[in-house]
PDB file of N, CA and C in Angstrom:
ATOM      1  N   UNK A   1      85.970 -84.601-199.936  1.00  0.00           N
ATOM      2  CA  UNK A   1      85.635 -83.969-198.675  1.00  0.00           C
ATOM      3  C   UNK A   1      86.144 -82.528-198.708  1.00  0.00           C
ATOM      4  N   UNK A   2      85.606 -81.334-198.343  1.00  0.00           N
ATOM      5  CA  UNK A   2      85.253 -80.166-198.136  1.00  0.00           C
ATOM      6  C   UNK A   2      86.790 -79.703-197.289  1.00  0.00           C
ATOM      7  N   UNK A   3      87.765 -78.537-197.164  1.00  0.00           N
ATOM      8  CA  UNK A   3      88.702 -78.538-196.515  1.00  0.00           C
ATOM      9  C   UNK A   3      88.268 -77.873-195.276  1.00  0.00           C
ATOM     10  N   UNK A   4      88.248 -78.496-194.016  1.00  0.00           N
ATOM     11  CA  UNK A   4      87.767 -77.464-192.956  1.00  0.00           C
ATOM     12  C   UNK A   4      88.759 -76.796-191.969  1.00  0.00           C
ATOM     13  N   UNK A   5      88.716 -75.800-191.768  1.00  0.00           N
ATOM     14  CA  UNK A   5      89.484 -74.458-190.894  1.00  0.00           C
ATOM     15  C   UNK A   5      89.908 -75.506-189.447  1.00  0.00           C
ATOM     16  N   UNK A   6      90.753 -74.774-188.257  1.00  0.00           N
ATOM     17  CA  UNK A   6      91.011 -75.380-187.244  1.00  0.00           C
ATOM     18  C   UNK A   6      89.202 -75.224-186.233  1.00  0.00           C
ATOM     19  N   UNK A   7      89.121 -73.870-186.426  1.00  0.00           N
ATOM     20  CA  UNK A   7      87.571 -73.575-185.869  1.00  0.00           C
ATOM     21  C   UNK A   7      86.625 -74.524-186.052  1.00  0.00           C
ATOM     22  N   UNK A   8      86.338 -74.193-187.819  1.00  0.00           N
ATOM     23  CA  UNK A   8      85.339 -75.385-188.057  1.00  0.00           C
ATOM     24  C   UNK A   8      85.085 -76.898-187.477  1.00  0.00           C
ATOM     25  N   UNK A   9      86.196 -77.216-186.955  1.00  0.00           N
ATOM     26  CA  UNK A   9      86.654 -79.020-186.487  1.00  0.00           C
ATOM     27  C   UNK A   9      86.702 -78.654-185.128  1.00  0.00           C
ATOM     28  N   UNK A  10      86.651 -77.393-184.344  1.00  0.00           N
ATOM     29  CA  UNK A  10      86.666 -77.137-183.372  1.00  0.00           C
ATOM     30  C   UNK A  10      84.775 -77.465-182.967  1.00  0.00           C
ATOM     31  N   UNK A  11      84.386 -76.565-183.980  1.00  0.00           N
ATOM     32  CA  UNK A  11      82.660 -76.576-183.982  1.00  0.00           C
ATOM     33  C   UNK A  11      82.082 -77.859-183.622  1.00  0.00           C
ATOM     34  N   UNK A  12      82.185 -78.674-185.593  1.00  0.00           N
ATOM     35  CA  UNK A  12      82.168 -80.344-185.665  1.00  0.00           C
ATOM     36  C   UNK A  12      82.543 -81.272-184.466  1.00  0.00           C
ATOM     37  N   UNK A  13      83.367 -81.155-183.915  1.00  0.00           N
ATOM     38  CA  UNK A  13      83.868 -82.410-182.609  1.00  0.00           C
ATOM     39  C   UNK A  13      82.634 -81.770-181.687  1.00  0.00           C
ATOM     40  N   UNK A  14      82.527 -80.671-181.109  1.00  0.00           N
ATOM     41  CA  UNK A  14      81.742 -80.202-180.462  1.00  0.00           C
ATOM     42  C   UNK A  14      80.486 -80.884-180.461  1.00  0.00           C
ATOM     43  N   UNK A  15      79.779 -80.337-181.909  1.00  0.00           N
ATOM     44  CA  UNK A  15      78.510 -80.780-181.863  1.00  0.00           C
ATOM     45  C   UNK A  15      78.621 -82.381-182.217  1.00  0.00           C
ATOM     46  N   UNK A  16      79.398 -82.853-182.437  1.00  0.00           N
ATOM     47  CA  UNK A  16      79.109 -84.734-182.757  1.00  0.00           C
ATOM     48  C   UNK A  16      79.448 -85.084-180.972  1.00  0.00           C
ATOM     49  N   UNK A  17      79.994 -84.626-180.474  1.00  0.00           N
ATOM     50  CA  UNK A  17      80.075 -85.020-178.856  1.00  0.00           C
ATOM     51  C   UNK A  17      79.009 -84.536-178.092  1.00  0.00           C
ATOM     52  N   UNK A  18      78.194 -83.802-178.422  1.00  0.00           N
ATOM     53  CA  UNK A  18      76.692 -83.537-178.091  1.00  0.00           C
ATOM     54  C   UNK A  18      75.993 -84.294-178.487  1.00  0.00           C
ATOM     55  N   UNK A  19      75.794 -84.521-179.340  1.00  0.00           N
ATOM     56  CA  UNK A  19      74.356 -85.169-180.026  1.00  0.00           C
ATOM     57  C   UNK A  19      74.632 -86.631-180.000  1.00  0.00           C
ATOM     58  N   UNK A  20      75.886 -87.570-180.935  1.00  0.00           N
ATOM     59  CA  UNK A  20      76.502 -88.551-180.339  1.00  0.00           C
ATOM     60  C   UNK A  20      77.254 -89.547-179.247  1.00  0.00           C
ATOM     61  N   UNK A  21      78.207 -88.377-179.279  1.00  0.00           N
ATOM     62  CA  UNK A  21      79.299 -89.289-177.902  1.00  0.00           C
ATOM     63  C   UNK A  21      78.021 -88.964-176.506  1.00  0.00           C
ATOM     64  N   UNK A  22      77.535 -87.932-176.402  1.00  0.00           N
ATOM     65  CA  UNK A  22      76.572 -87.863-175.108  1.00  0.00           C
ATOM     66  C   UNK A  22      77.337 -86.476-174.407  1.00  0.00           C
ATOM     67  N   UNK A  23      78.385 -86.816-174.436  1.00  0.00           N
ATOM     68  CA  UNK A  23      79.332 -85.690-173.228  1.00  0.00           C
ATOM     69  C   UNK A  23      80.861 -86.189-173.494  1.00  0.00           C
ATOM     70  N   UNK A  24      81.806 -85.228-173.122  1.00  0.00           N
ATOM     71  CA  UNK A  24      83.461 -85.121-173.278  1.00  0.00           C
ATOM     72  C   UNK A  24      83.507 -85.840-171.757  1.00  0.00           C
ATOM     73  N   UNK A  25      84.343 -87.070-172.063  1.00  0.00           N
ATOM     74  CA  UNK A  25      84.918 -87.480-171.087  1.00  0.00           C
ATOM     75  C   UNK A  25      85.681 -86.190-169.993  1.00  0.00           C
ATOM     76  N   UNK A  26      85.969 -86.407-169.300  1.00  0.00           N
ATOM     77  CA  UNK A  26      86.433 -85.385-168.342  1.00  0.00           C
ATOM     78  C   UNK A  26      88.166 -84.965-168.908  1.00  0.00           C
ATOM     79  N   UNK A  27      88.527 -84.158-168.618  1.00  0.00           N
ATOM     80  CA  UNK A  27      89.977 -83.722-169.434  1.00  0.00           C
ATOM     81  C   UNK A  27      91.502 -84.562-168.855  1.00  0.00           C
ATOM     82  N   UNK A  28      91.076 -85.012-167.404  1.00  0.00           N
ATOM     83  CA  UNK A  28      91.943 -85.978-167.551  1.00  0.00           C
ATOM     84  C   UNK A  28      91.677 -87.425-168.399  1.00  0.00           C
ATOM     85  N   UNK A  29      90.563 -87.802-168.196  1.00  0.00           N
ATOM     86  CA  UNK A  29      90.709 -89.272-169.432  1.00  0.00           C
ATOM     87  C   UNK A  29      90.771 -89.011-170.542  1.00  0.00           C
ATOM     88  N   UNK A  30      90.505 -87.344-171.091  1.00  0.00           N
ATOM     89  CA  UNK A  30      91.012 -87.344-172.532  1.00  0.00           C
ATOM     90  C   UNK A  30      92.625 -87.261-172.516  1.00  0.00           C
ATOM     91  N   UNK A  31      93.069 -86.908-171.453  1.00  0.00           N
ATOM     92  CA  UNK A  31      94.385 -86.522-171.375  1.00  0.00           C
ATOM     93  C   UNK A  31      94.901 -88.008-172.230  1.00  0.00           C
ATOM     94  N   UNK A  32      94.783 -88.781-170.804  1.00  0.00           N
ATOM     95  CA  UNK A  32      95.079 -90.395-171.448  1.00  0.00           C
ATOM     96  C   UNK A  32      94.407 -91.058-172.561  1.00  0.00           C
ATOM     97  N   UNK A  33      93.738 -90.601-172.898  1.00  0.00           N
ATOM     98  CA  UNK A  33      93.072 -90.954-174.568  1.00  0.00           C
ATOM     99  C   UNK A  33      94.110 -90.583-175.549  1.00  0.00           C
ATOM    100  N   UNK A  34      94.361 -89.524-175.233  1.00  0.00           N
ATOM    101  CA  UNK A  34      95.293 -88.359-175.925  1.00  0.00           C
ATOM    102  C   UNK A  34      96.785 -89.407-176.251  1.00  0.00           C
ATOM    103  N   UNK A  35      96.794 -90.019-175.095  1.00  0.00           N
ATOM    104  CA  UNK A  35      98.570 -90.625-174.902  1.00  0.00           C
ATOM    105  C   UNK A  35      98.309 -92.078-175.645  1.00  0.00           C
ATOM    106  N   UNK A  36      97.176 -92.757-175.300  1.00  0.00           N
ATOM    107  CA  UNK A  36      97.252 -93.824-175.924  1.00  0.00           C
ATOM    108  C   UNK A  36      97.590 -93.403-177.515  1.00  0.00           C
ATOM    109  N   UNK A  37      96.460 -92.334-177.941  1.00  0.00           N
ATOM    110  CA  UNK A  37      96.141 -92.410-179.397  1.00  0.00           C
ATOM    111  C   UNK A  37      97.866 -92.162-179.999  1.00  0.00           C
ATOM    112  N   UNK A  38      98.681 -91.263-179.077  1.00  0.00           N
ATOM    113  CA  UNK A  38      99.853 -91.002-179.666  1.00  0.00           C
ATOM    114  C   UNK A  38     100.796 -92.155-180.051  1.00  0.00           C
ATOM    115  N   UNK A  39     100.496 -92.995-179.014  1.00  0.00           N
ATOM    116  CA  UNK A  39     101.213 -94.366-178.578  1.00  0.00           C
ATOM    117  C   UNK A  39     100.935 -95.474-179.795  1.00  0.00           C
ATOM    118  N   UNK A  40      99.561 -95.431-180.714  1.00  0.00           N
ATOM    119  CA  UNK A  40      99.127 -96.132-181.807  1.00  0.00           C
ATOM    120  C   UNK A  40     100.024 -95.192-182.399  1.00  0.00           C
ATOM    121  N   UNK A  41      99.779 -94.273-183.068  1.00  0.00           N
ATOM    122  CA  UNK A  41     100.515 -93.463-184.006  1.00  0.00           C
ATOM    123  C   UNK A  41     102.005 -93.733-184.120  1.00  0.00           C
ATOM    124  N   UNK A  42     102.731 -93.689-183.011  1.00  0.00           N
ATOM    125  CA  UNK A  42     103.662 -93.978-182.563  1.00  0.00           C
ATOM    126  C   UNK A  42     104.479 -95.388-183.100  1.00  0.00           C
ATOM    127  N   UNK A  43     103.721 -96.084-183.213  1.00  0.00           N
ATOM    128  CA  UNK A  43     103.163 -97.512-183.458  1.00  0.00           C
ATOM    129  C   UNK A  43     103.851 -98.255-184.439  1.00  0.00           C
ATOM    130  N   UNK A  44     102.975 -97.297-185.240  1.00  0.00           N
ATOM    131  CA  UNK A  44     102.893 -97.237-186.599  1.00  0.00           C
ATOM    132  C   UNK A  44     103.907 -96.644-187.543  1.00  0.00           C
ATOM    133  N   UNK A  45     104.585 -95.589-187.241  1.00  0.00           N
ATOM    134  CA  UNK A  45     105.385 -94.590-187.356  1.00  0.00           C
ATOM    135  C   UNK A  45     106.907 -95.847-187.195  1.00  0.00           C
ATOM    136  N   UNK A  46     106.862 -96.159-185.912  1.00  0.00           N
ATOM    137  CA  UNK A  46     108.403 -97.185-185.881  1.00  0.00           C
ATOM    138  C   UNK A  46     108.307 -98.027-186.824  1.00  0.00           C
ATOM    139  N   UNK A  47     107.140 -98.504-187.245  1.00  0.00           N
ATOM    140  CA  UNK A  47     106.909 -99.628-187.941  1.00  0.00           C
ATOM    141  C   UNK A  47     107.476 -99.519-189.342  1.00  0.00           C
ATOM    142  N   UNK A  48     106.319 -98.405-189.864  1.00  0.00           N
ATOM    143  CA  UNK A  48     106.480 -97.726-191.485  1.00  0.00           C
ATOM    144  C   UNK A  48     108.421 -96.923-191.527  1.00  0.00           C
ATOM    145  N   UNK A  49     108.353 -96.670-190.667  1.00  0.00           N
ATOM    146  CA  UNK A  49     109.717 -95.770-190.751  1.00  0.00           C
ATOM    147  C   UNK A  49     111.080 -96.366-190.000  1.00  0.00           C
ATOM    148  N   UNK A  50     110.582 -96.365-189.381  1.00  0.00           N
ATOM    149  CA  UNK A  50     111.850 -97.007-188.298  1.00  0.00           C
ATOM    150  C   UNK A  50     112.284 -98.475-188.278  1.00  0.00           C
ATOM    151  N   UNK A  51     113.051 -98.929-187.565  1.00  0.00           N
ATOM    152  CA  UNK A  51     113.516-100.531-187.709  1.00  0.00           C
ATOM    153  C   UNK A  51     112.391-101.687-187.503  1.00  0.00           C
ATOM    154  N   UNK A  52     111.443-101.607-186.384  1.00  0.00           N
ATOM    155  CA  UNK A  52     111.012-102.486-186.244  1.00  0.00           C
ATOM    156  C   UNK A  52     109.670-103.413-187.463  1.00  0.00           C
ATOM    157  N   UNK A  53     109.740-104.382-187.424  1.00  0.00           N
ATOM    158  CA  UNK A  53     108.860-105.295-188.219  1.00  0.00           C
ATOM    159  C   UNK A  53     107.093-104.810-188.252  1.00  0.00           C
ATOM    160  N   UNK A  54     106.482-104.637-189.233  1.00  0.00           N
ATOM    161  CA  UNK A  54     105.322-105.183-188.954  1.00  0.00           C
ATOM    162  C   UNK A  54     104.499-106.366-188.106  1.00  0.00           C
ATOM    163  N   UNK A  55     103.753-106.795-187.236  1.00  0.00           N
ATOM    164  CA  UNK A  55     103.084-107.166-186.601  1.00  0.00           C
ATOM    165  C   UNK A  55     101.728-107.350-187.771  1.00  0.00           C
ATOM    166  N   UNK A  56     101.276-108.701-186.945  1.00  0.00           N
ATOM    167  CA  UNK A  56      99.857-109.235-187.953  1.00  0.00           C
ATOM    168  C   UNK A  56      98.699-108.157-187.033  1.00  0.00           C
ATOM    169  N   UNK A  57      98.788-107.959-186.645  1.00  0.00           N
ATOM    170  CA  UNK A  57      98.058-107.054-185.798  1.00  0.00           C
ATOM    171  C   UNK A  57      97.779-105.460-186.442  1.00  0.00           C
ATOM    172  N   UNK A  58      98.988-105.384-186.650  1.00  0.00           N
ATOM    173  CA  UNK A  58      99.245-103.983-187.537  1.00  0.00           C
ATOM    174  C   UNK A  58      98.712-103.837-188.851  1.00  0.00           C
ATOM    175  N   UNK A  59      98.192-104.999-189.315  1.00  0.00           N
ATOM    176  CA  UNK A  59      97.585-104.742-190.740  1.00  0.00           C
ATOM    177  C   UNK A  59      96.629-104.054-190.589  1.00  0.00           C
ATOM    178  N   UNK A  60      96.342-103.613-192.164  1.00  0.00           N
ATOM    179  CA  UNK A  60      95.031-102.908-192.049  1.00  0.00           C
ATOM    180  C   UNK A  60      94.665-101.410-191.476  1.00  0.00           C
ATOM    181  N   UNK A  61      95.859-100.884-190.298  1.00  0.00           N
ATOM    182  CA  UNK A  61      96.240 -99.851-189.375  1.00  0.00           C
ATOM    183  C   UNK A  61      96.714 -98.690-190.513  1.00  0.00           C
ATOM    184  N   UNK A  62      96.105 -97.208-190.952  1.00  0.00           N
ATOM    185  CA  UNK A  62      96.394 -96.902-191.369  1.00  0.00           C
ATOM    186  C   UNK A  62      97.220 -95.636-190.652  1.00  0.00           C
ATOM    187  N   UNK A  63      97.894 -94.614-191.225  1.00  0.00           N
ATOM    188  CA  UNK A  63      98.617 -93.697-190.809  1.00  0.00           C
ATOM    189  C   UNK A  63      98.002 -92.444-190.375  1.00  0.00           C
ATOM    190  N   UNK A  64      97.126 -92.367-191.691  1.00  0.00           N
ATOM    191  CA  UNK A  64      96.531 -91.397-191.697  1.00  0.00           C
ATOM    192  C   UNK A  64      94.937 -91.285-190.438  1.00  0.00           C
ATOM    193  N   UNK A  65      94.515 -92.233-189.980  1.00  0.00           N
ATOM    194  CA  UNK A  65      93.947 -92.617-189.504  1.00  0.00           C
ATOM    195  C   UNK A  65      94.066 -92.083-187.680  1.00  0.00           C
ATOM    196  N   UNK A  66      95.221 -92.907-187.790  1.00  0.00           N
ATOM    197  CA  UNK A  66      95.827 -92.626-186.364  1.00  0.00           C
ATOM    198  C   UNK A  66      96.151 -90.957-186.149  1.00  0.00           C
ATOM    199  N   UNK A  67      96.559 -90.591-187.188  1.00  0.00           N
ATOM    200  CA  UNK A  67      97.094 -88.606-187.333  1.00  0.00           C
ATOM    201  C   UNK A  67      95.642 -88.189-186.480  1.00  0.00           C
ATOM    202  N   UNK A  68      94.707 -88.350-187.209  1.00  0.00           N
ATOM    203  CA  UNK A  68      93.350 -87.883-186.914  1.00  0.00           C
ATOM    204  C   UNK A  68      92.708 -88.164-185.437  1.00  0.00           C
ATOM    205  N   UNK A  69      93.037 -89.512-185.358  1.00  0.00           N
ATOM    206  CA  UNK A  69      92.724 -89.846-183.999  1.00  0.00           C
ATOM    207  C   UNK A  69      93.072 -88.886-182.959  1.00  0.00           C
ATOM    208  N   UNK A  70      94.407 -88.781-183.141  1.00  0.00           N
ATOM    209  CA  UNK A  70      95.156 -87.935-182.465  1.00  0.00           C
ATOM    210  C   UNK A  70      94.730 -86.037-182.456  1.00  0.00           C
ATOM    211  N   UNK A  71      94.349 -85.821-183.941  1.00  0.00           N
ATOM    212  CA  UNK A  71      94.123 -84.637-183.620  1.00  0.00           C
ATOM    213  C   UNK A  71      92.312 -84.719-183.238  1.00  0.00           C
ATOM    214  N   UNK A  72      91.924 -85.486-183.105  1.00  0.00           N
ATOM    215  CA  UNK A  72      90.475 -85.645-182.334  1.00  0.00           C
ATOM    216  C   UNK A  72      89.836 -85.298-181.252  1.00  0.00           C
ATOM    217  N   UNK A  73      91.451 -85.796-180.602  1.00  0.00           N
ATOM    218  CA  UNK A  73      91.608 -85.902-179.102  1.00  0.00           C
ATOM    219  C   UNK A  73      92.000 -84.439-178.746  1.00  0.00           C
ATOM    220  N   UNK A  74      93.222 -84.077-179.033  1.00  0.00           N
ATOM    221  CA  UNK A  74      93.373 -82.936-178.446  1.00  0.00           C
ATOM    222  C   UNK A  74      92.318 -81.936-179.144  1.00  0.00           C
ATOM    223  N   UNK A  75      91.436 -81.666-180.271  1.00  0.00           N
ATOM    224  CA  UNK A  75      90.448 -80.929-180.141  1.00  0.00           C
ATOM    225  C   UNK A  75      89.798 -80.902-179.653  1.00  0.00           C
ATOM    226  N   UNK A  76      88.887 -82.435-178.994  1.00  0.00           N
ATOM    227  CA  UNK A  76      88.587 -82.367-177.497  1.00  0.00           C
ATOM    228  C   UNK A  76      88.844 -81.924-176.091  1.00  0.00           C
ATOM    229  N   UNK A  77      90.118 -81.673-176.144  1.00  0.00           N
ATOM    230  CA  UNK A  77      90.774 -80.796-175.077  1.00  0.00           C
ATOM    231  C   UNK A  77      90.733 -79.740-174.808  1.00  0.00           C
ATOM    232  N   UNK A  78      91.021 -79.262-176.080  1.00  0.00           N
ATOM    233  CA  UNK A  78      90.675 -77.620-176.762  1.00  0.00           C
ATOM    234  C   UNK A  78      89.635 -76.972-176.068  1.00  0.00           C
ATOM    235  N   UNK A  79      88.427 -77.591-176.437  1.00  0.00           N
ATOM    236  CA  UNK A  79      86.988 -77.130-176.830  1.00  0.00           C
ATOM    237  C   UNK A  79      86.886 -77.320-175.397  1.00  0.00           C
ATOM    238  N   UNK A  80      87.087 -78.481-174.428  1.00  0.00           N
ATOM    239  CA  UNK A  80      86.827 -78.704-172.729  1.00  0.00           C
ATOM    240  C   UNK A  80      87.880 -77.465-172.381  1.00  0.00           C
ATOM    241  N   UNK A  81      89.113 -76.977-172.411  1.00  0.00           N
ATOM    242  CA  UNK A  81      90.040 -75.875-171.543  1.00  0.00           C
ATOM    243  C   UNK A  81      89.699 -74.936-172.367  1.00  0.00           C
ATOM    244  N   UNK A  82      88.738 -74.567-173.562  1.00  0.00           N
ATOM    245  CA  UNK A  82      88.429 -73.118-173.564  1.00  0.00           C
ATOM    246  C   UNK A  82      89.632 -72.213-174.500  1.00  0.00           C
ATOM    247  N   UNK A  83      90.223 -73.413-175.468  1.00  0.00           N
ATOM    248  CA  UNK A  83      91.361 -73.134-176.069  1.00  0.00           C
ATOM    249  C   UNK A  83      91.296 -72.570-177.664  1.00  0.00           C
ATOM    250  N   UNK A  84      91.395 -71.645-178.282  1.00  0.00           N
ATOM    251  CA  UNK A  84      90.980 -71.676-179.484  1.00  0.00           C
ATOM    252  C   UNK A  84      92.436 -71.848-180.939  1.00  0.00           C
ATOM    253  N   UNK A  85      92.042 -72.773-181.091  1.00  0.00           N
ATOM    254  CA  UNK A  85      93.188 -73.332-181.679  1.00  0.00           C
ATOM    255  C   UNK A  85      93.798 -72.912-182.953  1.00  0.00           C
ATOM    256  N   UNK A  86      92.601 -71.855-183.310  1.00  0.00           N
ATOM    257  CA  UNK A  86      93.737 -71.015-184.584  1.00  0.00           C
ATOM    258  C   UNK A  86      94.360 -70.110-183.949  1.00  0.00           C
ATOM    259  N   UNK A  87      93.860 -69.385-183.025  1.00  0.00           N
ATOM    260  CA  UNK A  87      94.564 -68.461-182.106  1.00  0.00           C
ATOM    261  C   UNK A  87      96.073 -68.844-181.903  1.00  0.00           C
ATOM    262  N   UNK A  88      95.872 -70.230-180.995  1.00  0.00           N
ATOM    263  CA  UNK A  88      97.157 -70.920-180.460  1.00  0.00           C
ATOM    264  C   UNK A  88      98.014 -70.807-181.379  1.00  0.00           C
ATOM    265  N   UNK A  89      97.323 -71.736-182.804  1.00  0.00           N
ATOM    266  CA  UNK A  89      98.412 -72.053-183.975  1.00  0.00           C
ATOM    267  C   UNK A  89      99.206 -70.744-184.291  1.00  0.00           C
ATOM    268  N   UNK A  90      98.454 -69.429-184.519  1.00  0.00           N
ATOM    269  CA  UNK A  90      98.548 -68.243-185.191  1.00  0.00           C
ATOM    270  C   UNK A  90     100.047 -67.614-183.972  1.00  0.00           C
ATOM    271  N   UNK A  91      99.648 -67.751-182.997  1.00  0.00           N
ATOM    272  CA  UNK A  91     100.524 -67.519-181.516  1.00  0.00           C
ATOM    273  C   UNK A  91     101.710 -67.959-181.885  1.00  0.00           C
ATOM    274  N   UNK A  92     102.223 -69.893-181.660  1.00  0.00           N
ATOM    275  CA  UNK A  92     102.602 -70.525-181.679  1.00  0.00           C
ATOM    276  C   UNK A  92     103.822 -69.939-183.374  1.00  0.00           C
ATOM    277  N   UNK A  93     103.466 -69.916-184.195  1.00  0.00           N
ATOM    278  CA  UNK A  93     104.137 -69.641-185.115  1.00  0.00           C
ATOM    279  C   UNK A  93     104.959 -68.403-185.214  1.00  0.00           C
ATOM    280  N   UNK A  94     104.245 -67.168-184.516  1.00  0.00           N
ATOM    281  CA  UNK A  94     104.771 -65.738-183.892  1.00  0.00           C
ATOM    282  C   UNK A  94     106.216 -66.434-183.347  1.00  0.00           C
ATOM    283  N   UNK A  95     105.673 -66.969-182.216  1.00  0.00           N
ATOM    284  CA  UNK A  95     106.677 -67.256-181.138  1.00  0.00           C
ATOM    285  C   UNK A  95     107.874 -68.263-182.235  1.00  0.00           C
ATOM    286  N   UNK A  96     107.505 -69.310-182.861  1.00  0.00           N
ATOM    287  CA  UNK A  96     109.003 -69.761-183.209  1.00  0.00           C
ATOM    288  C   UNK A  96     109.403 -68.762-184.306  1.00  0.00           C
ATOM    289  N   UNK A  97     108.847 -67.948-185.105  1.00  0.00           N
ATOM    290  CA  UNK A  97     109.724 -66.719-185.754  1.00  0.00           C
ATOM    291  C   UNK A  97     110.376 -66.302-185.306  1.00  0.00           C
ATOM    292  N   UNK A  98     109.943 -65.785-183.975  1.00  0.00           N
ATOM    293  CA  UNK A  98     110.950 -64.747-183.259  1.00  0.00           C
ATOM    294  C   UNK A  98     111.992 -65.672-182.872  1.00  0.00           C
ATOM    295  N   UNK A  99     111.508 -66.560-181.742  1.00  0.00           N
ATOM    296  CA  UNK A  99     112.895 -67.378-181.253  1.00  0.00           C
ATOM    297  C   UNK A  99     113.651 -68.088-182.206  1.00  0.00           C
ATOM    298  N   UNK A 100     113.029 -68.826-182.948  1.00  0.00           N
ATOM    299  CA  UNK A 100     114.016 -69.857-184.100  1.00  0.00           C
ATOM    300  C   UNK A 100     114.368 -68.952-185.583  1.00  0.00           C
ATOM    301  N   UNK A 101     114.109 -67.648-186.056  1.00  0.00           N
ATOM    302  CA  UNK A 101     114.417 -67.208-186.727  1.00  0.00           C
ATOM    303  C   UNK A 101     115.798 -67.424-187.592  1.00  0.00           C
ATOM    304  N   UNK A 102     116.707 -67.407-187.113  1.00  0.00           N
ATOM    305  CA  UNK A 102     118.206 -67.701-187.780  1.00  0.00           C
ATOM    306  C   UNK A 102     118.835 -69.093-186.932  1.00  0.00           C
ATOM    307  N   UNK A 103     118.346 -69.312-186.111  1.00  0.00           N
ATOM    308  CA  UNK A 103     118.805 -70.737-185.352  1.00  0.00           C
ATOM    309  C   UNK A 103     118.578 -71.841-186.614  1.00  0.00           C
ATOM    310  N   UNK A 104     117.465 -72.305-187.257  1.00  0.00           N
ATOM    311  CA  UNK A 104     117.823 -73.317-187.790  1.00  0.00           C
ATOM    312  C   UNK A 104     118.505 -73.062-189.132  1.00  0.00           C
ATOM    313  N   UNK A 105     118.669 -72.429-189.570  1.00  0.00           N
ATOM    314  CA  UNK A 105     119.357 -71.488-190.895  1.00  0.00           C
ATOM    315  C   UNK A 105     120.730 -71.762-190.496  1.00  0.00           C
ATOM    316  N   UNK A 106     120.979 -71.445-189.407  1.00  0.00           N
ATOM    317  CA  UNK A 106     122.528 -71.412-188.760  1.00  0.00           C
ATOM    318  C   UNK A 106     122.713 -72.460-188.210  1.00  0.00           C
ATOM    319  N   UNK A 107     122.246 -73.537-188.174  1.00  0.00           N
ATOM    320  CA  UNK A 107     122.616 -74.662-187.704  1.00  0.00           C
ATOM    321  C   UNK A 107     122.998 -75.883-188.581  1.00  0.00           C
ATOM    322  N   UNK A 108     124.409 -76.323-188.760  1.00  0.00           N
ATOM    323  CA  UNK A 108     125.040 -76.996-189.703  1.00  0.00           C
ATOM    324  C   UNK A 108     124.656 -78.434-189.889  1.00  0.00           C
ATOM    325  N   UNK A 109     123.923 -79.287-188.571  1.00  0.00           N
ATOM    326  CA  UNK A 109     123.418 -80.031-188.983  1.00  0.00           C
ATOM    327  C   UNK A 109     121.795 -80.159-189.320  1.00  0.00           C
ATOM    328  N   UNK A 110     121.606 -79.196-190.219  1.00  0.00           N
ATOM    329  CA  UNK A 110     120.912 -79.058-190.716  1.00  0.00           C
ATOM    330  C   UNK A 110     120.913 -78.513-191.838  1.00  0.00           C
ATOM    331  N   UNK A 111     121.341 -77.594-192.146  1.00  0.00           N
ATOM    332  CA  UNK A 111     122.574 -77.452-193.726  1.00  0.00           C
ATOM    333  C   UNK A 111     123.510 -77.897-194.609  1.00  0.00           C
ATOM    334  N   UNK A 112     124.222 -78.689-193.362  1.00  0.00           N
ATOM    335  CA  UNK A 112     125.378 -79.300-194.180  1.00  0.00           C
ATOM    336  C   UNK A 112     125.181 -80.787-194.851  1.00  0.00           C
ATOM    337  N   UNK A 113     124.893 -81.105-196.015  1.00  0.00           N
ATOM    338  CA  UNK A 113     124.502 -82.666-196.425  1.00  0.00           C
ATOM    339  C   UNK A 113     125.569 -83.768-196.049  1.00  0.00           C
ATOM    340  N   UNK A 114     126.196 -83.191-195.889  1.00  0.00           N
ATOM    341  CA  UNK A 114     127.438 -84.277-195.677  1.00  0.00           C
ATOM    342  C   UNK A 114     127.319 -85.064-194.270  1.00  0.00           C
ATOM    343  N   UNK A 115     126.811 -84.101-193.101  1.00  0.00           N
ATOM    344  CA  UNK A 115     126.572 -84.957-191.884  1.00  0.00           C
ATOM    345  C   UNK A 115     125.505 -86.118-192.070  1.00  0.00           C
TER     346      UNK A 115
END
């Protein structure tokens, strides 16, 4: 598969929710689309990583799967509030340079191996 830009997947969801889905649910039920999908991910994540057990239910559930779900949703959001998401990303990274610049560098539990 082809590597596509944040735009490009901005485009793609677009036009497959035209021609397929029919129309974008309204931005609050993606909101809650949004929370469930995190909530699978979530899921999955305690499961693979964290303490709790697999579930027979959980088979078959992949990781990578759920990531996507998730970023599905909020590109749906995106594209409904008019958001352009390399922009954001491009923004978003400005902003923790400036603010987190020497903060995590300088922060010992995060340097120090011993903690």
């Amino acid at each position: 598969m082809n590597n596509i830009t944040l735009n490009e997947a901005q485009i793609k969801v677009d036009e497959w929710i035209k021609t397929i889905g029919v129309r974008y649910f309204n931005e609050l039920t993606n909101l809650g689309v949004l929370m469930e999908e995190v909530g699978e991910l979530s899921r999955i994540m305690v499961r693979k990583y964290g303490e709790q057990s697999f579930k027979e239910s959980d088979q078959g559930v992949a990781l990578a799967d759920e990531m996507a779900d998730v970023l599905w949703v909020l590109i749906c959001l995106a594209n409904q509030t008019g958001v352009n998401l390399t922009e954001a990303l491009q923004k978003n990274f400005e902003k923790k340079s400036s603010r987190d610049g020497q903060r995590h560098i300088q922060n010992p539990k995060l340097t120090n191996s011993d903690i």
